[in-house]
C-alpha atoms as a PDB file:
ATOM      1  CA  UNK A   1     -21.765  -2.837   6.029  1.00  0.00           C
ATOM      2  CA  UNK A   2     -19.210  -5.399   6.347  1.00  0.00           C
ATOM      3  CA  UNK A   3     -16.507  -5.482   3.779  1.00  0.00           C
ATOM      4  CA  UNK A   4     -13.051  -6.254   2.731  1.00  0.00           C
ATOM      5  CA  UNK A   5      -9.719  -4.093   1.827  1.00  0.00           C
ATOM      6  CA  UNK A   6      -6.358  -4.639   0.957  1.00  0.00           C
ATOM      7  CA  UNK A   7      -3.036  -3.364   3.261  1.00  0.00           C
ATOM      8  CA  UNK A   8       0.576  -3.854   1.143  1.00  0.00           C
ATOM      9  CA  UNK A   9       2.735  -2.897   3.688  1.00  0.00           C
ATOM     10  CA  UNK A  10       5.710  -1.493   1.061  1.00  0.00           C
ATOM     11  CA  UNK A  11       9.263  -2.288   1.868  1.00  0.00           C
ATOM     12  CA  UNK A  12      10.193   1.390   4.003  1.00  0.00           C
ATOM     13  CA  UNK A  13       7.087  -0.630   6.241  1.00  0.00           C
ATOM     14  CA  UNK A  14       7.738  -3.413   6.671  1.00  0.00           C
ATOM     15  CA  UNK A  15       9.672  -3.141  10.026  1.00  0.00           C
ATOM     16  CA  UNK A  16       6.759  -1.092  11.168  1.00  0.00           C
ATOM     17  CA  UNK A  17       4.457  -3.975  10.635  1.00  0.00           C
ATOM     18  CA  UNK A  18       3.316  -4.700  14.499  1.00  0.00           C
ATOM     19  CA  UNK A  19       2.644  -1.210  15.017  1.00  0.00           C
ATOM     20  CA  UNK A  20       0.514  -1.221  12.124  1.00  0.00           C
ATOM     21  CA  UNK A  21      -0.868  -4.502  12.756  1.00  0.00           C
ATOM     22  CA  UNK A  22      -1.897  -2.529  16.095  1.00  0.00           C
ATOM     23  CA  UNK A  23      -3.373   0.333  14.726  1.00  0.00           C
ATOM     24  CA  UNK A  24      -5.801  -1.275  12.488  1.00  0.00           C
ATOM     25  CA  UNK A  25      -6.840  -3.543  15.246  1.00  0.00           C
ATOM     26  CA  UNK A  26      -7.746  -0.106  16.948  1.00  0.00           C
ATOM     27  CA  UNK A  27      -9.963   1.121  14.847  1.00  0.00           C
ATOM     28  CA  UNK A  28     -11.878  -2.186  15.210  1.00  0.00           C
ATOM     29  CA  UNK A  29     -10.865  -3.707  11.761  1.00  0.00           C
ATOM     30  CA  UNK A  30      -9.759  -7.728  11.917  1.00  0.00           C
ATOM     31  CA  UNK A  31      -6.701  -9.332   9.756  1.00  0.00           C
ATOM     32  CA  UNK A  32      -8.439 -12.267   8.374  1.00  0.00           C
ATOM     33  CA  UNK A  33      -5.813 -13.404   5.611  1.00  0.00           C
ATOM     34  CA  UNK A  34      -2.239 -12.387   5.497  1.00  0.00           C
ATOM     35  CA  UNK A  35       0.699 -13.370   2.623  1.00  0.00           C
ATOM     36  CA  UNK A  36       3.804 -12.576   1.883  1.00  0.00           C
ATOM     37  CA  UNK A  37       4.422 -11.437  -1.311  1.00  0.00           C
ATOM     38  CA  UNK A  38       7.552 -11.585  -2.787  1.00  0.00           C
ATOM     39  CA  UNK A  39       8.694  -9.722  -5.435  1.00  0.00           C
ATOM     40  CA  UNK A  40      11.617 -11.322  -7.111  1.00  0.00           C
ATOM     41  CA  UNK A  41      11.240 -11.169 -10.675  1.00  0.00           C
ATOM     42  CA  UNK A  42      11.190  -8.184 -12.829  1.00  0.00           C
ATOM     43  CA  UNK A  43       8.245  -9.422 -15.091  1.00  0.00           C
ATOM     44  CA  UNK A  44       5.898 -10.659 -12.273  1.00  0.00           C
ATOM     45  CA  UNK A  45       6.898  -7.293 -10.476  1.00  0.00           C
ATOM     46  CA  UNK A  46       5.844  -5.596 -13.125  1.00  0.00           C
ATOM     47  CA  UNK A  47       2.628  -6.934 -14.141  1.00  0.00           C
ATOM     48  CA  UNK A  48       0.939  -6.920 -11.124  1.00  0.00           C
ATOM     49  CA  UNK A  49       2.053  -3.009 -10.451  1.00  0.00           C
ATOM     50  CA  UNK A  50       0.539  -2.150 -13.976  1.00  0.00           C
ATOM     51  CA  UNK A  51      -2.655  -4.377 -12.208  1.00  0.00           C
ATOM     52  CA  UNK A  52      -2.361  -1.897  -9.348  1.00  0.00           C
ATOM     53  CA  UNK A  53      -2.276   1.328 -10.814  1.00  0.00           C
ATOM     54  CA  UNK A  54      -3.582   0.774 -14.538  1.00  0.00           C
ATOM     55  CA  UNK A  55      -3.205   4.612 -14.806  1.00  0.00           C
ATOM     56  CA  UNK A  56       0.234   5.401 -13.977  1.00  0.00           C
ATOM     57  CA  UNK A  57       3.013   6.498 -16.671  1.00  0.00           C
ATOM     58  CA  UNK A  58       5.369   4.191 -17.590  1.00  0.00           C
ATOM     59  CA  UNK A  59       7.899   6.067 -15.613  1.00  0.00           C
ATOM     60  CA  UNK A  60       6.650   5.788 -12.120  1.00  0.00           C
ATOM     61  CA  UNK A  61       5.301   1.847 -13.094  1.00  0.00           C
ATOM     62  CA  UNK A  62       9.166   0.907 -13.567  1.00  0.00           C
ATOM     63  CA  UNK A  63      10.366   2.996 -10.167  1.00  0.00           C
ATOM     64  CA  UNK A  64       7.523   1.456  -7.887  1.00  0.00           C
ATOM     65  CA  UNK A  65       9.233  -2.266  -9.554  1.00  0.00           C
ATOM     66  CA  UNK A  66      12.897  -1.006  -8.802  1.00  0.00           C
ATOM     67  CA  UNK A  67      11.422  -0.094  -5.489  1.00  0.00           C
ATOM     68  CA  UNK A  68       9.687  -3.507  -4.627  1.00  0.00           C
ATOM     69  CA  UNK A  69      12.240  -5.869  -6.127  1.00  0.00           C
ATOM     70  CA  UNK A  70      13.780  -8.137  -3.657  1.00  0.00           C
ATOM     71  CA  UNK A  71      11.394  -7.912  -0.998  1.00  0.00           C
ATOM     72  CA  UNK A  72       9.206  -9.413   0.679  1.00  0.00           C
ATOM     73  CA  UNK A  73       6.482  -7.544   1.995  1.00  0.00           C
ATOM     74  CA  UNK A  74       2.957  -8.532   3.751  1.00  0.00           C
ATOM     75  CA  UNK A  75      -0.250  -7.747   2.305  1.00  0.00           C
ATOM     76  CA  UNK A  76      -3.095  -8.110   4.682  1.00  0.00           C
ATOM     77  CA  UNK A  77      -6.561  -8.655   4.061  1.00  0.00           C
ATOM     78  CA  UNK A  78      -8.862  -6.804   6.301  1.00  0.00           C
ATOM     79  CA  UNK A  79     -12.603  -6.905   7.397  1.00  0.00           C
ATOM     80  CA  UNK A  80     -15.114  -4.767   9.327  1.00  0.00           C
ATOM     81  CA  UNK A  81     -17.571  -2.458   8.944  1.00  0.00           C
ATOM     82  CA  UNK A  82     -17.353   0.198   6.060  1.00  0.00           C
ATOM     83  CA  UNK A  83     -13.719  -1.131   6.116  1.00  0.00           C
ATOM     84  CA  UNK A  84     -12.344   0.503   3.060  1.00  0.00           C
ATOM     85  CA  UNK A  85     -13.149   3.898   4.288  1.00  0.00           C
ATOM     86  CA  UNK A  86     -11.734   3.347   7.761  1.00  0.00           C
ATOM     87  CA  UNK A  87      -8.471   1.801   6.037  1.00  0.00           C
ATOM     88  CA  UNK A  88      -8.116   4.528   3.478  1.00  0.00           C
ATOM     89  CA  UNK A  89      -8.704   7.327   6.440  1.00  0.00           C
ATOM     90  CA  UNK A  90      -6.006   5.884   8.778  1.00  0.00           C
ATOM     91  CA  UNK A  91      -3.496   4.863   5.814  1.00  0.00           C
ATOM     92  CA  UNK A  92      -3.628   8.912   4.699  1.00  0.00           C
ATOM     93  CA  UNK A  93      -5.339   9.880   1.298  1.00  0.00           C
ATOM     94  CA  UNK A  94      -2.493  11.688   0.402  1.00  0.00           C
ATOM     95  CA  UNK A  95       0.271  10.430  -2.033  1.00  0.00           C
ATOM     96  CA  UNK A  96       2.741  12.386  -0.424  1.00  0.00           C
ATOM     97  CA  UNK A  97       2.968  10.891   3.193  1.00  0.00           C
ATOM     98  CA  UNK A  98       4.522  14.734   4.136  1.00  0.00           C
ATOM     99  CA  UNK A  99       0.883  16.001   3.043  1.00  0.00           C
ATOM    100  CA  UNK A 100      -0.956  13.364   5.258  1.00  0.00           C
ATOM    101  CA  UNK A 101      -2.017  14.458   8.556  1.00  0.00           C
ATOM    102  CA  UNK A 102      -0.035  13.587  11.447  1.00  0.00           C
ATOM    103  CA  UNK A 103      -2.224  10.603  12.860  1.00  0.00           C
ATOM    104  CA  UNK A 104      -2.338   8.820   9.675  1.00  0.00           C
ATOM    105  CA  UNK A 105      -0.026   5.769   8.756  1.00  0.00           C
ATOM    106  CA  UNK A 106       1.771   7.548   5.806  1.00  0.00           C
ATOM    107  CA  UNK A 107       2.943   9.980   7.416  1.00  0.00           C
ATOM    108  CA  UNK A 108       3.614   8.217  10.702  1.00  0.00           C
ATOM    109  CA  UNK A 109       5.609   5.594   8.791  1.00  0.00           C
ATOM    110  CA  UNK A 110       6.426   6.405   4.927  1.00  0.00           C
ATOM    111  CA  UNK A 111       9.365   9.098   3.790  1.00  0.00           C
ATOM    112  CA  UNK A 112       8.726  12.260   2.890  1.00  0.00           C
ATOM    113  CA  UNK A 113      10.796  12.964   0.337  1.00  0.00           C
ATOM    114  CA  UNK A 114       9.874  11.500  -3.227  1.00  0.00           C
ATOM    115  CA  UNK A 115      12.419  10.030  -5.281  1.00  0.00           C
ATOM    116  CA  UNK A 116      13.910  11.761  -7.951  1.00  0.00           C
ATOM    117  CA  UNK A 117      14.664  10.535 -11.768  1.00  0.00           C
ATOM    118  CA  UNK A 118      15.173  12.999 -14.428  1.00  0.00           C
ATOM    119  CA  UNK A 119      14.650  15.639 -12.267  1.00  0.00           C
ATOM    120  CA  UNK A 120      10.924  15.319 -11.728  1.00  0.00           C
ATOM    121  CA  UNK A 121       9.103  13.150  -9.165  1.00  0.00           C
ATOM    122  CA  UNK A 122       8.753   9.526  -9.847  1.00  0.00           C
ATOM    123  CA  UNK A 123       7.860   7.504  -6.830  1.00  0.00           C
ATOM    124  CA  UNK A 124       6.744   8.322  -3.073  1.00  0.00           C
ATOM    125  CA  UNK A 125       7.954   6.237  -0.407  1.00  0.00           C
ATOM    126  CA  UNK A 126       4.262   5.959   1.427  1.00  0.00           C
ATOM    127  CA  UNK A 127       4.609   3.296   3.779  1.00  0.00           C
ATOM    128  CA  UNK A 128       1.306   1.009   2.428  1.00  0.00           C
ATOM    129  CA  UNK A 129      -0.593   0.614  -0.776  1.00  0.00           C
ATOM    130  CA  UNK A 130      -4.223   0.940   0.244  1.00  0.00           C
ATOM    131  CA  UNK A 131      -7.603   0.843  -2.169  1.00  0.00           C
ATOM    132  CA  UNK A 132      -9.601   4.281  -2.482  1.00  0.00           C
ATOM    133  CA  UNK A 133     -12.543   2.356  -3.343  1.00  0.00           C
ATOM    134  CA  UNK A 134     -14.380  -0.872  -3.581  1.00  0.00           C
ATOM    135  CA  UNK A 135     -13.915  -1.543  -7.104  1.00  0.00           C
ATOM    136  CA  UNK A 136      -9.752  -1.119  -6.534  1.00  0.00           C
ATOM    137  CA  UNK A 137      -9.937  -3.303  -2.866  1.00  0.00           C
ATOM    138  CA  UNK A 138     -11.946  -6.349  -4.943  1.00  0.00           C
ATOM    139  CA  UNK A 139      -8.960  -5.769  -7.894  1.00  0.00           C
ATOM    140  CA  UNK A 140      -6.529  -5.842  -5.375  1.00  0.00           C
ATOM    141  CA  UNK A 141      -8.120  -8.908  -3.389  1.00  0.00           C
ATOM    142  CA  UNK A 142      -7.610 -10.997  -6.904  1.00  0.00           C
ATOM    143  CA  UNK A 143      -4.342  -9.663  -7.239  1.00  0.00           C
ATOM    144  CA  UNK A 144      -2.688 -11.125  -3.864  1.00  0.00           C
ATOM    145  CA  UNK A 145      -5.730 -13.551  -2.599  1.00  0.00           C
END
């Protein structure tokens, strides 16, 4: 089945973006809308990461927003067939782009060290924010399309 997905290509990324651009291509998925979205104000920053991840904790909300603010970083909307699977499987399921296998985007392209605040994990530098499912890639389609 055709369908759509999200790629948010996160600031560590964004110089990565051809490559990435090229690897999606590969796996026979097209780019058929791209934006830039900036994040440049604290409150916009932060609603639409509480949109993203209704479930985080407070804590890792506000370091994902001190993470993204300032940038400007593509989010691509992608089609083909079974599409968020394919996207999810060569983005890496894991958080933790160390944890991802090898071929995967994360891993090939995020850090693997997490940030630290208070001495306990807070915010891993992945490379791209991609949907698990298709009720998160139509919430994310609203959210930048």
């Amino acid at each position: 089945m055709r369908e759509h997905t999200v790629a948010l290509l996160k600031p560590e990324a964004v110089r990565y973006a051809p490559e990435i651009r090229r690897r999606i291509a590969n796996i026979g998925l097209m780019v058929v809308g791209q934006r830039e979205y900036r994040w440049d104000f604290r409150a916009n920053a932060l609603n639409t990461i509480q949109s993203m991840y209704p479930r985080c904790p407070e804590e890792i909300v506000e370091a994902t927003v001190d993470h993204y603010l300032g940038h400007a970083t593509p989010v691509l909307l992608l089609e083909g067939k079974d599409a968020i699977r394919r996207f999810f499987a060569l983005a890496g399921k894991e958080t933790n782009p160390g944890k991802c296998h090898e071929s995967t985007l994360r891993r090939q392209f995020g850090i693997p060290n997490a940030d630290i605040i208070g001495g306990r994990r807070k915010y891993w530098r992945n490379a791209l924010h991609r949907p698990r499912d298709a009720n998160e890639a139509i919430r994310d389609i609203r959210i930048f399309f």
